[in-house]
C-alpha atoms as a PDB file:
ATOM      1  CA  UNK A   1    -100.466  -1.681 -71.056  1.00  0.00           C
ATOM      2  CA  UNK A   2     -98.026  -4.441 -70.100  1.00  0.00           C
ATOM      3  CA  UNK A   3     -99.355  -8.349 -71.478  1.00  0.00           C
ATOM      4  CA  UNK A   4    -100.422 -10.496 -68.206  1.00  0.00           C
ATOM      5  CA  UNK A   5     -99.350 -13.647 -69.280  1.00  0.00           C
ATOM      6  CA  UNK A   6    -100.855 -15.212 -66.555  1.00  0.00           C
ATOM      7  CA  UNK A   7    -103.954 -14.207 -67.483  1.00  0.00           C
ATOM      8  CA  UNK A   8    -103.844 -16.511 -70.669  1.00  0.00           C
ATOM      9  CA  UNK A   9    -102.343 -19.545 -69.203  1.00  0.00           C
ATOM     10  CA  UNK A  10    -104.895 -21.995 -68.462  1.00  0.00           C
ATOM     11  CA  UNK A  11    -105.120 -23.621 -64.838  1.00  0.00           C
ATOM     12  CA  UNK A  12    -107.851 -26.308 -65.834  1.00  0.00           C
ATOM     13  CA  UNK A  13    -108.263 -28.223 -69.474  1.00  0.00           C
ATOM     14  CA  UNK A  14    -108.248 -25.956 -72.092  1.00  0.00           C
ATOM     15  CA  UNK A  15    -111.535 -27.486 -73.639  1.00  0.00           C
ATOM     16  CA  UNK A  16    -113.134 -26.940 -70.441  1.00  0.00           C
ATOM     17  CA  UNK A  17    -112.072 -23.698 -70.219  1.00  0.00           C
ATOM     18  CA  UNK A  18    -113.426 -22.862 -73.377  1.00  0.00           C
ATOM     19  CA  UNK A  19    -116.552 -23.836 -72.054  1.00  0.00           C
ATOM     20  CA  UNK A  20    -117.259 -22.345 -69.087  1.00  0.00           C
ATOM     21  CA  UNK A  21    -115.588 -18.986 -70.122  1.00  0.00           C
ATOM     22  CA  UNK A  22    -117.707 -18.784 -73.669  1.00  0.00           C
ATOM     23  CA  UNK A  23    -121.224 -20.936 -72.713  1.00  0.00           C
ATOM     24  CA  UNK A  24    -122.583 -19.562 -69.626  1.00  0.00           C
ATOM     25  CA  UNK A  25    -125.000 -16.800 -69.566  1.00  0.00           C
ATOM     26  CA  UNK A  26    -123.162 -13.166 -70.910  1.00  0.00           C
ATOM     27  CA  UNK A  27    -123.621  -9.961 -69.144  1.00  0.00           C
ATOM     28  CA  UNK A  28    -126.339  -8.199 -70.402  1.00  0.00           C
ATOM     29  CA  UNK A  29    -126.362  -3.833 -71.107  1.00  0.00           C
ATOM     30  CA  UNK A  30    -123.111  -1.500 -70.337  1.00  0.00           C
ATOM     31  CA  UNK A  31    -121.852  -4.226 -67.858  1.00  0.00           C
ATOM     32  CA  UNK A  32    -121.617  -6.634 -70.804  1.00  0.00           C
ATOM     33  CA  UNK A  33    -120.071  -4.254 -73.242  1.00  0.00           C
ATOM     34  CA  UNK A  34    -117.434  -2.916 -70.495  1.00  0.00           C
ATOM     35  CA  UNK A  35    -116.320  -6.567 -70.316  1.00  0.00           C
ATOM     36  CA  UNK A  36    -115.986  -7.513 -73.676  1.00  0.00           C
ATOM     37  CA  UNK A  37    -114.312  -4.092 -74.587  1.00  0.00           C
ATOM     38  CA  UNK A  38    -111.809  -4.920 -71.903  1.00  0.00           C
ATOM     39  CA  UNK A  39    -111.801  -8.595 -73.196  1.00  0.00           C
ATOM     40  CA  UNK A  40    -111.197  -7.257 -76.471  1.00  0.00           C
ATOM     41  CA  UNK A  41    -108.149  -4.893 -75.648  1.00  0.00           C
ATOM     42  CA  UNK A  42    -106.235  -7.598 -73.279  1.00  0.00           C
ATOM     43  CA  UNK A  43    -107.262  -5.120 -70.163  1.00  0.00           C
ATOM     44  CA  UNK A  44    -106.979  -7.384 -66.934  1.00  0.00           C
ATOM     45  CA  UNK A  45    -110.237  -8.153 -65.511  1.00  0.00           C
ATOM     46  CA  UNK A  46    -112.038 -10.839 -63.800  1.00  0.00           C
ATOM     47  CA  UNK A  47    -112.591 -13.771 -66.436  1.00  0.00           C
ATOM     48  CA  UNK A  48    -116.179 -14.462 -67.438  1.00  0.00           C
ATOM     49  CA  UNK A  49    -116.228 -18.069 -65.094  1.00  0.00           C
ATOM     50  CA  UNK A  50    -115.299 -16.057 -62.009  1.00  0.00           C
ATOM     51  CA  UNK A  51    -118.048 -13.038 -63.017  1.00  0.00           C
ATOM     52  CA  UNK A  52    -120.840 -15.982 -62.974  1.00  0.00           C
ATOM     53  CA  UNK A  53    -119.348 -17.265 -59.850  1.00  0.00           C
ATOM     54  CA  UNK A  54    -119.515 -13.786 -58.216  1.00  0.00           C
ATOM     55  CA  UNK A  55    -123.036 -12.843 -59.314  1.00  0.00           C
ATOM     56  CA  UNK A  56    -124.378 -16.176 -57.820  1.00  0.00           C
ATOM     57  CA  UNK A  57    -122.495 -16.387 -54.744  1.00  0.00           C
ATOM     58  CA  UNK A  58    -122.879 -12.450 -53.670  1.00  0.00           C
ATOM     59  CA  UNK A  59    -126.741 -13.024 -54.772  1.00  0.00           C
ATOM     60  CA  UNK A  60    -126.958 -15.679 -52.063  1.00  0.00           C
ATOM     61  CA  UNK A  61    -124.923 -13.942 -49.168  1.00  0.00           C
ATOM     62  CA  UNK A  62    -126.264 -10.683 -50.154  1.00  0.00           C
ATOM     63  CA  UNK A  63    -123.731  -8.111 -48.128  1.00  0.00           C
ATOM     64  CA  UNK A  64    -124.124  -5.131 -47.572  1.00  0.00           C
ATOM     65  CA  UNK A  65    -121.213  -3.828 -47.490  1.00  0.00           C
ATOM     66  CA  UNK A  66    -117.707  -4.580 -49.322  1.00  0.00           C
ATOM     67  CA  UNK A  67    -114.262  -4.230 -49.353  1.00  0.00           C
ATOM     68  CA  UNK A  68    -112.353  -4.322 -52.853  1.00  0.00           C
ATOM     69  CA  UNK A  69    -108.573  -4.419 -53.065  1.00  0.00           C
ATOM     70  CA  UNK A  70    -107.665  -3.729 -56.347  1.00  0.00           C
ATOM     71  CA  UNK A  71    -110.403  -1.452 -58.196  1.00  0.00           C
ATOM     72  CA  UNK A  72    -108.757  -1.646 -61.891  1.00  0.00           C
ATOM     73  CA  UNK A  73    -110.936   0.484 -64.266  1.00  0.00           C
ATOM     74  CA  UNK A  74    -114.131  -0.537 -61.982  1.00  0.00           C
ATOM     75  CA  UNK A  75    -115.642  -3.851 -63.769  1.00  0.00           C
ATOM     76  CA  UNK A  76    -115.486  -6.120 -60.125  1.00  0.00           C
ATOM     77  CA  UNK A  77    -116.234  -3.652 -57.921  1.00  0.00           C
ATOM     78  CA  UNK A  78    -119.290  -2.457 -60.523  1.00  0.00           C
ATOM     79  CA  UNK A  79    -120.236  -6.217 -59.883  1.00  0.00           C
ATOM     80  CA  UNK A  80    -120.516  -6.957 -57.307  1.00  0.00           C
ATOM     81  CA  UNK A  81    -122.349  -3.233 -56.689  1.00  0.00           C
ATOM     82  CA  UNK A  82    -125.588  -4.710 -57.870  1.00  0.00           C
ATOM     83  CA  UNK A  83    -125.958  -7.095 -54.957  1.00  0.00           C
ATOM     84  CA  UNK A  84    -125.290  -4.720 -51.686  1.00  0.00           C
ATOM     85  CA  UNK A  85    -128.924  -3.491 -51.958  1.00  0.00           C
ATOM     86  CA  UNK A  86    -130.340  -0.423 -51.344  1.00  0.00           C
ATOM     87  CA  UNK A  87    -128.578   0.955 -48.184  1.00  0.00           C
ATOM     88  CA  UNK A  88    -125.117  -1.076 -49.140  1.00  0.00           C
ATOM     89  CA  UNK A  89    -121.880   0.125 -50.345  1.00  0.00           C
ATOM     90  CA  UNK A  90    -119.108  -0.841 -52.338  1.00  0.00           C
ATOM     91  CA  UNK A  91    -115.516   0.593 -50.981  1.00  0.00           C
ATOM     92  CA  UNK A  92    -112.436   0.020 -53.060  1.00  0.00           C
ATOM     93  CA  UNK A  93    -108.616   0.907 -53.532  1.00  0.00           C
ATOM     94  CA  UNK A  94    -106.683   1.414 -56.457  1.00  0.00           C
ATOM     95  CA  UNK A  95    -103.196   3.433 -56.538  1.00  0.00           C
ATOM     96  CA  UNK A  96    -103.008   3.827 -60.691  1.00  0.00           C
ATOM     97  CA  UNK A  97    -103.906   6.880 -61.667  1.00  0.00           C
ATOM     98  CA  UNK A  98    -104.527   5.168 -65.555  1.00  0.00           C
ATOM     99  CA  UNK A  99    -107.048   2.770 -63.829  1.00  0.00           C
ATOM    100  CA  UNK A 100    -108.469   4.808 -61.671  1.00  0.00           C
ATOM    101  CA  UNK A 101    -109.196   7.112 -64.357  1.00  0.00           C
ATOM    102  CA  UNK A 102    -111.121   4.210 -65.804  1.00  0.00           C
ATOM    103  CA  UNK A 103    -112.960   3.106 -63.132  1.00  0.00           C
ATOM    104  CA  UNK A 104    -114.632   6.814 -62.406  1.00  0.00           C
ATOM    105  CA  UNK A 105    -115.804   7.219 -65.775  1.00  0.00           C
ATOM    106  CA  UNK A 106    -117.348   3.527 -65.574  1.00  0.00           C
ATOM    107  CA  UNK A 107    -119.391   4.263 -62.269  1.00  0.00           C
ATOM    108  CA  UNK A 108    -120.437   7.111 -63.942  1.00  0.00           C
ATOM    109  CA  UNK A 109    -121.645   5.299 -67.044  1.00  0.00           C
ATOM    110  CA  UNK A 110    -123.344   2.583 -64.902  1.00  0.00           C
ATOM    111  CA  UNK A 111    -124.403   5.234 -62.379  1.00  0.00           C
ATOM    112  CA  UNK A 112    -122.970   3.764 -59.359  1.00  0.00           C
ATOM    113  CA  UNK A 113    -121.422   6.822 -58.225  1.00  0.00           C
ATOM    114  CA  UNK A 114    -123.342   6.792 -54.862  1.00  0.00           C
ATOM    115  CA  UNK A 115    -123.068   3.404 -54.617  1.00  0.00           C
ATOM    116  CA  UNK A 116    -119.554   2.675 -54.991  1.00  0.00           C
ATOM    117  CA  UNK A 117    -116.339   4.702 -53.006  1.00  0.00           C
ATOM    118  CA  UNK A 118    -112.823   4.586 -54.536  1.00  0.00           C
ATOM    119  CA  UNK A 119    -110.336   5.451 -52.145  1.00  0.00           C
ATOM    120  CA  UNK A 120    -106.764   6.574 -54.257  1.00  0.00           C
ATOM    121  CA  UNK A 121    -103.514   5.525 -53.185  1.00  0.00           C
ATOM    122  CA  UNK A 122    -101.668   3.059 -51.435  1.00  0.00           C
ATOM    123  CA  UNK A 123    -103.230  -0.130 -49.724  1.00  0.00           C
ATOM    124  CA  UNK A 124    -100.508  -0.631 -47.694  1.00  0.00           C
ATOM    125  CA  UNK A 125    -101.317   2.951 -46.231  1.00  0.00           C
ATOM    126  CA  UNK A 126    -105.354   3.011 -46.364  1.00  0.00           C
ATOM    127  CA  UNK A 127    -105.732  -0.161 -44.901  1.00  0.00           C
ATOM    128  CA  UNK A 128    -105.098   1.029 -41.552  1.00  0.00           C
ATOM    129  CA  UNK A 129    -107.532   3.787 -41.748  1.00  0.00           C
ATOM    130  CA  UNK A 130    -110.420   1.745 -41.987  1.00  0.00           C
ATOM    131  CA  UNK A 131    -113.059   0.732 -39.591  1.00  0.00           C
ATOM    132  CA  UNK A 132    -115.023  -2.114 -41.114  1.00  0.00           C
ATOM    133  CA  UNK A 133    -116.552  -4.304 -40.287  1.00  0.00           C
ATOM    134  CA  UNK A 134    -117.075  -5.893 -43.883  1.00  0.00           C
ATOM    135  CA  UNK A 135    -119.238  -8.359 -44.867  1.00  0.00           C
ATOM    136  CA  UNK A 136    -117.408  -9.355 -47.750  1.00  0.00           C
ATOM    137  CA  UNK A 137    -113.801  -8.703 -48.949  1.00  0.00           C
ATOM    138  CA  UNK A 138    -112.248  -8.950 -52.634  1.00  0.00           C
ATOM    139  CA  UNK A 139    -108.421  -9.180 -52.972  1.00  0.00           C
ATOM    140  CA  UNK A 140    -107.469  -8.454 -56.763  1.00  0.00           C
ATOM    141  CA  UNK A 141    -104.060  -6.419 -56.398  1.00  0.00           C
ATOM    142  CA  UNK A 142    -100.221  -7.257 -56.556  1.00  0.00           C
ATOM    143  CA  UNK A 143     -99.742 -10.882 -55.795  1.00  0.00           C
ATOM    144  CA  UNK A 144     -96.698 -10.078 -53.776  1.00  0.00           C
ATOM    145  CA  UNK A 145     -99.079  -8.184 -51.199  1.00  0.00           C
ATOM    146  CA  UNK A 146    -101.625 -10.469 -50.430  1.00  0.00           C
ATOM    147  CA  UNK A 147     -99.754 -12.082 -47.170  1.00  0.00           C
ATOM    148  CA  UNK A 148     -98.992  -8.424 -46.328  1.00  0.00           C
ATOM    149  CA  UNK A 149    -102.804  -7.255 -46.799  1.00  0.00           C
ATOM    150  CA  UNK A 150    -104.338 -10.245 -45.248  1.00  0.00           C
ATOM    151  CA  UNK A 151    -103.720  -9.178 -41.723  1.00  0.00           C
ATOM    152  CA  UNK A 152    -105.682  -5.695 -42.337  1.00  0.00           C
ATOM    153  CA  UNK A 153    -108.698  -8.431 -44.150  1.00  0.00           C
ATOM    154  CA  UNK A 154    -109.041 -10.508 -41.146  1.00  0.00           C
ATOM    155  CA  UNK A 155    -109.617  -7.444 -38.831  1.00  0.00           C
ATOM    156  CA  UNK A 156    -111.886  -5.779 -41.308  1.00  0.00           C
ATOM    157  CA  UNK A 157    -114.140  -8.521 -42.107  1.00  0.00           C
ATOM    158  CA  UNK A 158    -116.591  -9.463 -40.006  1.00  0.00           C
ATOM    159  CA  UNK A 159    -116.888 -13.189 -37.978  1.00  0.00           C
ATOM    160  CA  UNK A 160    -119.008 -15.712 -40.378  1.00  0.00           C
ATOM    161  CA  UNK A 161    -117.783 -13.208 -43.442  1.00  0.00           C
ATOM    162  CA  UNK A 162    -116.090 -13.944 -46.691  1.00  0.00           C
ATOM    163  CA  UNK A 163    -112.713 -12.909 -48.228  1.00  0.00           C
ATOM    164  CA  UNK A 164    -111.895 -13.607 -51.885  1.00  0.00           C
ATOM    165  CA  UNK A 165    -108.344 -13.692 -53.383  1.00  0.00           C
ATOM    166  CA  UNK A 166    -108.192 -13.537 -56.793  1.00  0.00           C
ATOM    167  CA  UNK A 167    -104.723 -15.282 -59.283  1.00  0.00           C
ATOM    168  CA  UNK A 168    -103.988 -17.564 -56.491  1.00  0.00           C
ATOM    169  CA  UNK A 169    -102.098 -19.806 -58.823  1.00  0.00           C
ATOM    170  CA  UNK A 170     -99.675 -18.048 -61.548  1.00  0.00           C
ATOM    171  CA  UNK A 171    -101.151 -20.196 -64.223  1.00  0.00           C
ATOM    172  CA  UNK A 172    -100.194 -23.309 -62.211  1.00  0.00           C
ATOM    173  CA  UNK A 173     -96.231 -22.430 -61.725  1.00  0.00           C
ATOM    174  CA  UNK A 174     -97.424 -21.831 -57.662  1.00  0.00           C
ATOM    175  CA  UNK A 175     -96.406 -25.480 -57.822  1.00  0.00           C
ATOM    176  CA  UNK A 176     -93.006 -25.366 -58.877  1.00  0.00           C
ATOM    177  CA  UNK A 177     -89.944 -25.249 -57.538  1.00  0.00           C
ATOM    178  CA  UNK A 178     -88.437 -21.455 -57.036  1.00  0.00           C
ATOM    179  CA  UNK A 179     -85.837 -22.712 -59.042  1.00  0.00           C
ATOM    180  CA  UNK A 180     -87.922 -23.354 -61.885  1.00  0.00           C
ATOM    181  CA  UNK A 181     -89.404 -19.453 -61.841  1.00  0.00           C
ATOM    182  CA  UNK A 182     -88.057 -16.681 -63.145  1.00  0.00           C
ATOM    183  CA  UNK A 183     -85.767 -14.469 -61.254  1.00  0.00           C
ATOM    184  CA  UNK A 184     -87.878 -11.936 -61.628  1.00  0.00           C
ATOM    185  CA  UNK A 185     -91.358 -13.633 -59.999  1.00  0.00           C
ATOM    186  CA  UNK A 186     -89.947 -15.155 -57.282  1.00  0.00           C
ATOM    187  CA  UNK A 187     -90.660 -12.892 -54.895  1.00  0.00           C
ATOM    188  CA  UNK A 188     -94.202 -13.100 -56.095  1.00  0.00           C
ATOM    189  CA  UNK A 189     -93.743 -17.160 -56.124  1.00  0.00           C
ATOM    190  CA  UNK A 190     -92.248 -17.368 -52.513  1.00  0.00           C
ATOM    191  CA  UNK A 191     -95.109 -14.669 -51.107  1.00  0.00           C
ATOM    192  CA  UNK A 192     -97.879 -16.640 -52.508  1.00  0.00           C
ATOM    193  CA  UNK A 193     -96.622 -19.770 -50.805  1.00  0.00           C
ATOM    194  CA  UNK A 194     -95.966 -18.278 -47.844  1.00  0.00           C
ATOM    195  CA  UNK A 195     -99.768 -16.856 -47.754  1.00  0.00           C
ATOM    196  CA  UNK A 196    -101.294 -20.118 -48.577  1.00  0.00           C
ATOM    197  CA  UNK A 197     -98.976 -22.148 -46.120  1.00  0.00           C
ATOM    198  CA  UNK A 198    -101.586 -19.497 -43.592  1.00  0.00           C
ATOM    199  CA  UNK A 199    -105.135 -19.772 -44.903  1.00  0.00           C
ATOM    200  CA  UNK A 200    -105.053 -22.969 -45.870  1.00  0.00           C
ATOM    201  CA  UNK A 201    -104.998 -24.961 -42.624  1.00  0.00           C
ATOM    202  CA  UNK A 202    -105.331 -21.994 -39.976  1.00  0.00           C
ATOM    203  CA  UNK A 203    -107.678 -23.249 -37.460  1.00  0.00           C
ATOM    204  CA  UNK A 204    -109.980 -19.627 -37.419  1.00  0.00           C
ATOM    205  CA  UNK A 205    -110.751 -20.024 -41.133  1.00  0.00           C
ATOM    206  CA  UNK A 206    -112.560 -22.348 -43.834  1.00  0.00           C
ATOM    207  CA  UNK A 207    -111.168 -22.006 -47.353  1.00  0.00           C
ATOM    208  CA  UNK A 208    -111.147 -23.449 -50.355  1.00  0.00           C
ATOM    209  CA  UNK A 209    -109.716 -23.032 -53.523  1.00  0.00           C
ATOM    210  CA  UNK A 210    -111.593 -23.037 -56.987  1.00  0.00           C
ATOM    211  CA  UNK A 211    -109.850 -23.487 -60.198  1.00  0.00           C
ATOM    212  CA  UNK A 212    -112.007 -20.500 -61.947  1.00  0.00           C
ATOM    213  CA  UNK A 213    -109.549 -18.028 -63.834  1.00  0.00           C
ATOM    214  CA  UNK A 214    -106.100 -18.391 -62.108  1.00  0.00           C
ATOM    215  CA  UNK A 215    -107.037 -19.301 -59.189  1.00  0.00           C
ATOM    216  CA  UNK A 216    -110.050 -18.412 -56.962  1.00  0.00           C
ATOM    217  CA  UNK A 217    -108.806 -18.728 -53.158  1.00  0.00           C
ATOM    218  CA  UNK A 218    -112.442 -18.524 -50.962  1.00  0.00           C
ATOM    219  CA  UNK A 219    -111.547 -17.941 -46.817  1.00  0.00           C
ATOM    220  CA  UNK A 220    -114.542 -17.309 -44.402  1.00  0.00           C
ATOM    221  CA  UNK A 221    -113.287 -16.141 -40.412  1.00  0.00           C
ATOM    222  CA  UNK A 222    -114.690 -18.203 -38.242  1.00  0.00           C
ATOM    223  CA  UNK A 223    -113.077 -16.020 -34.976  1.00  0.00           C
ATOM    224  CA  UNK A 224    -111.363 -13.128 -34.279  1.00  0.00           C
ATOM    225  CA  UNK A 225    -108.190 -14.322 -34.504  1.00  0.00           C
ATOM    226  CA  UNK A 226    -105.250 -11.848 -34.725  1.00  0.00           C
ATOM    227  CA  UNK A 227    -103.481 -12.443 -37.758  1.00  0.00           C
ATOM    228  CA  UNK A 228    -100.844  -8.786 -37.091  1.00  0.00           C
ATOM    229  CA  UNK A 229     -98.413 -11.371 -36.128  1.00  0.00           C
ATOM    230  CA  UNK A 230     -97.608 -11.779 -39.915  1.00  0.00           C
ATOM    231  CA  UNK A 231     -97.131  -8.369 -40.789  1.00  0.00           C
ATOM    232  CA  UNK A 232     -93.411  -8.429 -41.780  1.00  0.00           C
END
């Protein structure tokens, strides 16, 4: 598996990072050893700061049901399955078949097979095919997408819901100029910019951005806006 970089560049003060990464309260059971076996191995998955983060926002909204965009080998979505409740689901995408792999075998270790739905293939083509409405939405895919999926996000998620986007920043080079990038992450660069030129002073949201992992970019709809226009 190729080396994120990104996923060892700090965003905040090392020292700090440190901290909040190592000192706050571990997963406990087959959770806990899932993420430090992928911790371990350098397999990408949500960083501890962001897993405390989820488990105490998602046990305040309490959704019922979610949207994941981005299912890797199953650690978020397996998350943030423990706070839908009883007669909630968990409904995610990944087009991998290496990941995907993964992720079934977790559910079926954590037995969340009933609770959790992993659709296979494409985003860009399953999106469409869902009804919603979702209480709560988790973007964790290609970086380059995430203008071209947030379109299909706003008119799944319910009004008063929350979308997440995970890796907002690139390790903090969202701030540079496109001449300073790579030729080979610029597109990546220049899509990320355009997408939070959108979110982060459209009128019909509220978002935020936390500097937990690489980035942790927060948007609740406020209206039904129709965001299609950007669809490219």
């Amino acid at each position: 598996m190729a080396r994120n970089e990104m996923m060892y560049r700090p965003v905040v003060n090392e020292d700090v990072l440190e901290f909040i990464r190592k000192q706050q309260k571990p997963l406990a059971g087959e959770l806990g050893e899932i993420e430090r076996t992928a911790n371990a191995n350098g397999v990408p998955i949500i960083p501890h700061e962001t897993v405390v983060f989820l488990n105490l926002l998602l046990g305040q909204l309490k959704p019922k049901n979610i949207l994941e965009i981005g299912a890797a080998i199953g650690f978020s979505s397996s998350i943030m399955a423990q706070h839908v409740g009883e007669d909630g689901h968990v409904t995610t995408i990944d087009r991998f078949d290496v990941m995907i792999n993964k992720a079934k075998a977790n559910y079926e270790k954590l037995g969340l097979t009933d609770k959790v739905t992993l659709l296979e293939g494409q985003a860009s083509d399953i999106l469409p095919t869902l009804g919603g409405p979702y209480d709560f939405i988790f973007m964790d895919s290609a970086k380059s997408k995430y203008y071209d999926f947030f379109p299909e996000c706003m008119r799944l998620l319910k009004v008063g819901g929350m979308l997440i986007v995970d890796d907002v920043l690139q390790g903090g080079t969202i701030l540079l100029p496109k001449e300073e990038i790579p030729k080979r992450s610029r597109a990546i660069h220049r899509k990320l910019n355009a997408f939070l030129d959108v979110v982060m002073k459209h009128d019909a949201l509220e978002s935020s951005i936390l500097p937990l992992g690489d980035g942790l970019l927060m948007i609740v709809k406020k209206d039904n806006t129709d965001f299609s226009y950007l669809i490219e």
